[in-house]
C-alpha atoms as a PDB file:
ATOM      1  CA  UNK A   1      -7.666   7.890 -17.262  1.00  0.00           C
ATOM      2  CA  UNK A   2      -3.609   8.317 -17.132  1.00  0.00           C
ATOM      3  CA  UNK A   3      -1.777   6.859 -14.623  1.00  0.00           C
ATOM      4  CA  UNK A   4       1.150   9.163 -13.305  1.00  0.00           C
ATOM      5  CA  UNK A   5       3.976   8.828 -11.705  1.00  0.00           C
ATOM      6  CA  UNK A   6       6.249  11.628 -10.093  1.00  0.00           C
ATOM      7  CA  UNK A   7       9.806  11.384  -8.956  1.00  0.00           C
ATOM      8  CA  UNK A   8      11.867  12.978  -6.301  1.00  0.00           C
ATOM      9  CA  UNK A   9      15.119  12.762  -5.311  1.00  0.00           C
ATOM     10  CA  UNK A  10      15.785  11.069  -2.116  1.00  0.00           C
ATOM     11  CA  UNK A  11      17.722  14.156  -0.466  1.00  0.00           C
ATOM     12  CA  UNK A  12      14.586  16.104  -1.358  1.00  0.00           C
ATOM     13  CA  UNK A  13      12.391  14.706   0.778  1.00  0.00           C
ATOM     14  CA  UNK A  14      10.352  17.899   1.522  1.00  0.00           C
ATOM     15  CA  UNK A  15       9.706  18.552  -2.577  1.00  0.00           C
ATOM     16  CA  UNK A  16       7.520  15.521  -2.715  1.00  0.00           C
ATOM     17  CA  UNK A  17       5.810  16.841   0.759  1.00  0.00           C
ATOM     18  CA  UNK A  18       4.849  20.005  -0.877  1.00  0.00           C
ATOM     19  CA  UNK A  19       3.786  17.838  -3.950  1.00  0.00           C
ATOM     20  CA  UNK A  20       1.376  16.328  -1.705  1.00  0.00           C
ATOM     21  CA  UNK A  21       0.070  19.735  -0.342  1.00  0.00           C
ATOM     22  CA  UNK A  22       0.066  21.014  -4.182  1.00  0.00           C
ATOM     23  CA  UNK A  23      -2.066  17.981  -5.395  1.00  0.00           C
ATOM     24  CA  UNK A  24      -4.327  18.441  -2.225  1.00  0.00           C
ATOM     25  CA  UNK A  25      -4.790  22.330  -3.266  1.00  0.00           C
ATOM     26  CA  UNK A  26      -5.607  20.851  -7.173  1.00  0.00           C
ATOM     27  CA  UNK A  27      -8.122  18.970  -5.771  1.00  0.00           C
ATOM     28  CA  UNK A  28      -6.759  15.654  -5.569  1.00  0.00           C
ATOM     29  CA  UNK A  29      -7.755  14.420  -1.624  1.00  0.00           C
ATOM     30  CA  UNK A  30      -5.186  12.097  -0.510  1.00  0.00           C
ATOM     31  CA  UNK A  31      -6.913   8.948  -1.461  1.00  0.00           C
ATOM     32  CA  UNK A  32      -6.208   9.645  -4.500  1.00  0.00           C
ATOM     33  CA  UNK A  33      -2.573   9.369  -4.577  1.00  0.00           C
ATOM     34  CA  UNK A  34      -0.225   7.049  -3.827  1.00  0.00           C
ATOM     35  CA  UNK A  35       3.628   7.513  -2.058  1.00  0.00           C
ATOM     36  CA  UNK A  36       6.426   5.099  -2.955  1.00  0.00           C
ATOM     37  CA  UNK A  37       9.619   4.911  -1.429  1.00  0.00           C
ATOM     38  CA  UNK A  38      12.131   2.331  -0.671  1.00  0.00           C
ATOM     39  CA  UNK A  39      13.415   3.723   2.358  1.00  0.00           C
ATOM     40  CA  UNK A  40      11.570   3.797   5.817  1.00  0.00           C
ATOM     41  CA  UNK A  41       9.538   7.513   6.885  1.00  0.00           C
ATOM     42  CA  UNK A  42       7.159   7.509   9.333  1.00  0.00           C
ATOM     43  CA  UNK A  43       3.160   7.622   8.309  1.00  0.00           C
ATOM     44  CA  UNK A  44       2.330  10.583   7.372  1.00  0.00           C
ATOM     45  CA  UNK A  45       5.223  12.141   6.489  1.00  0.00           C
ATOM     46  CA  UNK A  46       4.679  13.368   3.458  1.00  0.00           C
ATOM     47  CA  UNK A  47       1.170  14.591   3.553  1.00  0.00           C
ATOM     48  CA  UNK A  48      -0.405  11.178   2.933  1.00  0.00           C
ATOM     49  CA  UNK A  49      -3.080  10.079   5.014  1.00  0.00           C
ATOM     50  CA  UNK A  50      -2.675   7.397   7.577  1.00  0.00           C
ATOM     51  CA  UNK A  51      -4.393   3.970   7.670  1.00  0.00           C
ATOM     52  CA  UNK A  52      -5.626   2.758  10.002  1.00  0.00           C
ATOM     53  CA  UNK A  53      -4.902  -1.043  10.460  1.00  0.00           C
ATOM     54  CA  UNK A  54      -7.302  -3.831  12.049  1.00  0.00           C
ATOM     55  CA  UNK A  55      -4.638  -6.583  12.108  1.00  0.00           C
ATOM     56  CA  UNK A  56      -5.453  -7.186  15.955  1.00  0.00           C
ATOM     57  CA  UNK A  57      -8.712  -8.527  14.519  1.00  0.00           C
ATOM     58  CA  UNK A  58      -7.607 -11.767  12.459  1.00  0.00           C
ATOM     59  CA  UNK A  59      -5.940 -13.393  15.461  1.00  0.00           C
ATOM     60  CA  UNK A  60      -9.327 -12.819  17.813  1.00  0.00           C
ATOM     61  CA  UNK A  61     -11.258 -14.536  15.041  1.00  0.00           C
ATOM     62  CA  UNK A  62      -8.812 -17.046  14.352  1.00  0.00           C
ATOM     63  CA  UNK A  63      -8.525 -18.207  17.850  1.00  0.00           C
ATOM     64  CA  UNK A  64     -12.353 -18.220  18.152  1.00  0.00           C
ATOM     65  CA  UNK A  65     -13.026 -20.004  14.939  1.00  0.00           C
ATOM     66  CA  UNK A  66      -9.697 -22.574  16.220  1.00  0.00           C
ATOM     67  CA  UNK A  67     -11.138 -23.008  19.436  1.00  0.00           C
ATOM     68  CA  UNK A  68     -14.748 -23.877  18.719  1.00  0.00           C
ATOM     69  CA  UNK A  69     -13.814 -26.656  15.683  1.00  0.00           C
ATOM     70  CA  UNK A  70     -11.717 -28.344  18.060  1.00  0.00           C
ATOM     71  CA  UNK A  71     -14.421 -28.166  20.745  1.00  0.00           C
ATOM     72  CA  UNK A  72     -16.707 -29.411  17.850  1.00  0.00           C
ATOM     73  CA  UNK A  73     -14.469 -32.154  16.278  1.00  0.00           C
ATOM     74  CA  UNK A  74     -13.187 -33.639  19.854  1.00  0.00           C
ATOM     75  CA  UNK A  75     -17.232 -33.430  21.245  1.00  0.00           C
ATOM     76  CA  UNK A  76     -18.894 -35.069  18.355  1.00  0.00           C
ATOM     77  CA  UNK A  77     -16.149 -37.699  17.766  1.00  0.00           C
ATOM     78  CA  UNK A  78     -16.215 -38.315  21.527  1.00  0.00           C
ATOM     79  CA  UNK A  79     -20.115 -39.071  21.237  1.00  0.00           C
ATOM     80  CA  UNK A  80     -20.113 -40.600  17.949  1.00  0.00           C
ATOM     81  CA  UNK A  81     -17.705 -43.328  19.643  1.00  0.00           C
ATOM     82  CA  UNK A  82     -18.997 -43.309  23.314  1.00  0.00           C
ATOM     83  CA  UNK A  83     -16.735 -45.370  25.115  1.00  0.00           C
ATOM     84  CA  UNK A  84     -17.474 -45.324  28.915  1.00  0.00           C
ATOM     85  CA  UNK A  85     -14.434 -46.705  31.257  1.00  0.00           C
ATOM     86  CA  UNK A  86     -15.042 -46.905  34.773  1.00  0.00           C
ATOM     87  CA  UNK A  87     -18.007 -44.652  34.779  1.00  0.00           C
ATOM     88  CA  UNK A  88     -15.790 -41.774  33.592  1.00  0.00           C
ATOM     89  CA  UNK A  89     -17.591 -39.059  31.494  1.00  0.00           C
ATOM     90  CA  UNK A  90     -18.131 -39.433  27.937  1.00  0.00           C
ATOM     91  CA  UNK A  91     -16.769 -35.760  27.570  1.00  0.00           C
ATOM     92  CA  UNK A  92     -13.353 -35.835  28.711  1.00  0.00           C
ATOM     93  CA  UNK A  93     -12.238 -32.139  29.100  1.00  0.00           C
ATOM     94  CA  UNK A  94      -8.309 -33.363  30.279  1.00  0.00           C
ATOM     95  CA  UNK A  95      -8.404 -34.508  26.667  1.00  0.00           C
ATOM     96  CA  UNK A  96     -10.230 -31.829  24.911  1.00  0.00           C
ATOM     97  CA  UNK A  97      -8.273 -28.653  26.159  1.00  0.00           C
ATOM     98  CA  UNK A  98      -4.848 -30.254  24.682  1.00  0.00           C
ATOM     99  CA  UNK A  99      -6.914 -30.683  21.402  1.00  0.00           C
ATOM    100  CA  UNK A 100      -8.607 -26.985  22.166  1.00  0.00           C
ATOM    101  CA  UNK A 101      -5.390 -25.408  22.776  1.00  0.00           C
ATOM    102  CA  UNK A 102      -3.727 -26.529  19.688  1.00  0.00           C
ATOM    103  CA  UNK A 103      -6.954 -25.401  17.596  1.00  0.00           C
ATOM    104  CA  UNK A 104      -6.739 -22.172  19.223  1.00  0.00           C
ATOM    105  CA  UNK A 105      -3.184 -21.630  17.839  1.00  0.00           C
ATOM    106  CA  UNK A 106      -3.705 -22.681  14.939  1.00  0.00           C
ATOM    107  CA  UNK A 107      -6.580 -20.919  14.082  1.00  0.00           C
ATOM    108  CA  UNK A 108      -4.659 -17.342  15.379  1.00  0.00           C
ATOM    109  CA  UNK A 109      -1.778 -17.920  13.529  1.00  0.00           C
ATOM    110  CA  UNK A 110      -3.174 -18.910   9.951  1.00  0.00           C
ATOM    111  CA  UNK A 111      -5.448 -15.451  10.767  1.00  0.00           C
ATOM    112  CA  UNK A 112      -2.397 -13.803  11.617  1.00  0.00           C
ATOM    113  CA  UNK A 113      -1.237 -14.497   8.199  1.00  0.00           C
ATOM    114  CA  UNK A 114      -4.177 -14.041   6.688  1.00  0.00           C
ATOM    115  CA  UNK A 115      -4.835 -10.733   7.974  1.00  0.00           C
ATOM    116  CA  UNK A 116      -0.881  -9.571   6.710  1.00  0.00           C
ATOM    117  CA  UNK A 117      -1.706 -10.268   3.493  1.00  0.00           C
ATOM    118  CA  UNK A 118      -5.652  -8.678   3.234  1.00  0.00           C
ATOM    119  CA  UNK A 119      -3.802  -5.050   5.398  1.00  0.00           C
ATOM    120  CA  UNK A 120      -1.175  -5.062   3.001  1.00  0.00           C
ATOM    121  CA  UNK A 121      -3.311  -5.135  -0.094  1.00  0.00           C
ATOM    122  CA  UNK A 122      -1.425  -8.216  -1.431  1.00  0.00           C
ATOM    123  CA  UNK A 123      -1.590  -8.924  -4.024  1.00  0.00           C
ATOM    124  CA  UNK A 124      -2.289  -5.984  -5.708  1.00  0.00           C
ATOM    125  CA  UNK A 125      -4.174  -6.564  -9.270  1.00  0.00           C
ATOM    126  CA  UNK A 126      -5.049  -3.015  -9.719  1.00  0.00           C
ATOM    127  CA  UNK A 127      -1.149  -1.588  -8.733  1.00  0.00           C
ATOM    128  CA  UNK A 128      -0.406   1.602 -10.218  1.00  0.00           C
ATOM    129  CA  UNK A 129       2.323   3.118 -12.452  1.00  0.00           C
ATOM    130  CA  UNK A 130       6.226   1.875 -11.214  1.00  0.00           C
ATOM    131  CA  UNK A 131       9.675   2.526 -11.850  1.00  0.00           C
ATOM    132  CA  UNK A 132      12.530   0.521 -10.689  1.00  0.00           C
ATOM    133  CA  UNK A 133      14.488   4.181  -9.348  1.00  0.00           C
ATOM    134  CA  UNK A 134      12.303   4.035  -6.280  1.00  0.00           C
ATOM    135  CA  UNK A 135      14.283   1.281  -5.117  1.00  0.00           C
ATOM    136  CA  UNK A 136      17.459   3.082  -5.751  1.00  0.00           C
ATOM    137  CA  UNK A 137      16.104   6.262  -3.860  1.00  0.00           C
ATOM    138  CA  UNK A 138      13.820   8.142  -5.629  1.00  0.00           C
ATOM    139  CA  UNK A 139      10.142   8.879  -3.866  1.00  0.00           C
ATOM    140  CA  UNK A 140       7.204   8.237  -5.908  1.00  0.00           C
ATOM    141  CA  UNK A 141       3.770   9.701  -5.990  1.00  0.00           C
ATOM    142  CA  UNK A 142       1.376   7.954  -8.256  1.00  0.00           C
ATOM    143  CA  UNK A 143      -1.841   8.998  -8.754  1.00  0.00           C
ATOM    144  CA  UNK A 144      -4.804   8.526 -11.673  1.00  0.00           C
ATOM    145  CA  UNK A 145      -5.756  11.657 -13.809  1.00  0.00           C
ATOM    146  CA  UNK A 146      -8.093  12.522 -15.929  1.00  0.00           C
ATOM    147  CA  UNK A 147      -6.693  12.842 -19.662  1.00  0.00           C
ATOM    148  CA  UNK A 148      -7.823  16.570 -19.901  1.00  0.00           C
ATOM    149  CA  UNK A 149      -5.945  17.338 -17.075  1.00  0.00           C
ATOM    150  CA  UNK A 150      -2.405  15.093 -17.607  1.00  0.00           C
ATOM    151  CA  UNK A 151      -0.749  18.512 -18.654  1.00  0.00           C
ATOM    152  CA  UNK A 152      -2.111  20.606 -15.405  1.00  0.00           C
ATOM    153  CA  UNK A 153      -0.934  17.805 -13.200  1.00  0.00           C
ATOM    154  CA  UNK A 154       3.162  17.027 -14.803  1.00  0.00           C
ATOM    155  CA  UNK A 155       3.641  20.354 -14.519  1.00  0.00           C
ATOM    156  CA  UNK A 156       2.476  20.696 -11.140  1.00  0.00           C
ATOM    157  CA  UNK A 157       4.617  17.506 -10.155  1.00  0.00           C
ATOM    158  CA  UNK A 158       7.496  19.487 -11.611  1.00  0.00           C
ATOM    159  CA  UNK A 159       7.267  22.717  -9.963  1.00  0.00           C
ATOM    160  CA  UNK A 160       7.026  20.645  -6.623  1.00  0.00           C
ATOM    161  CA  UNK A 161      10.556  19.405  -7.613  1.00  0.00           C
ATOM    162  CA  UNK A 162       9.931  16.620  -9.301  1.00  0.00           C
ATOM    163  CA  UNK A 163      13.094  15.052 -11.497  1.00  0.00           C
ATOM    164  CA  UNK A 164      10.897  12.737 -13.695  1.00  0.00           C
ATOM    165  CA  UNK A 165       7.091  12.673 -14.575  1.00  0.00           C
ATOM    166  CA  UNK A 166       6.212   9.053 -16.041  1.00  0.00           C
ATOM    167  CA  UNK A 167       2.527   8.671 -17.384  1.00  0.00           C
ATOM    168  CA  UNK A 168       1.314   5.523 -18.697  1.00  0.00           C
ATOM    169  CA  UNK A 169      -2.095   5.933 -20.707  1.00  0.00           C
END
């Protein structure tokens, strides 16, 4: 397998589209490639498909998981010390929902985090084929090929418009 990388001009924006559509007519779905740009376009833009993101998750489960250890830690250590003052309850919720509350938060926030980092795919051990130009304005499509096919697919990238074809074997 070859990694490649194709590069388009910036002020070409629609060459790299219709290198999208060409790889998707080649038979490459659009899982199987990659676009790289340092400049913001909306999802979708150029072909690619869109993800869909479960970040709203991690701060549910964080917040649940936050709120039931401090319901856990303040009950047990509450009646693993019972101290009873004035016939009070042993459970004192007045106390418990300051200690709740701050679990909650807690909890949603370091999920929050979490979650950024697992929807972002970082880090990324198994990253592709890069060249520094994308930050100075070029788009990228990377993709893997097969080694019988490395020729069919560079010059495919460069009818599209491409203005450099990297591979790394």
């Amino acid at each position: 397998m070859a990694q490649m990388l194709g590069l388009f001009e910036e002020d070409k924006a629609a060459s790299a589209a219709n290198a999208t559509e060409a790889l998707e007519r080649a038979g490459y779905s659009n899982e199987n490639f990659e676009i790289l740009t340092g400049s913001p376009y909306p999802e979708g833009a150029f072909g690619e498909r869109e993800v869909k993101h479960k970040l709203y998750v991690f701060p549910f489960m964080g917040a649940l998981l936050g709120f039931s250890v401090a319901m856990l830690i303040t009950g047990a250590t509450q009646a693993a010390y019972p101290l009873v003052v004035g016939g009070k309850p042993i459970l004192s919720m007045p106390a418990m929902t300051i200690i709740a509350y701050e679990g909650t938060m807690l909890g949603a926030i370091l999920f929050t985090v979490m979650g950024i980092f697992f929807e972002s795919r970082l880090p990324n051990p198994n990253a592709g084929i890069y060249d520094p130009r994308i930050t100075e304005g070029y788009i990228g499509i990377t993709l893997s090929v097969a080694d019988d096919r490395v020729n069919a697919v560079e010059q495919l990238l460069r009818n599209a418009g491409a203005a450099d074809v990297v591979i790394k074997r």
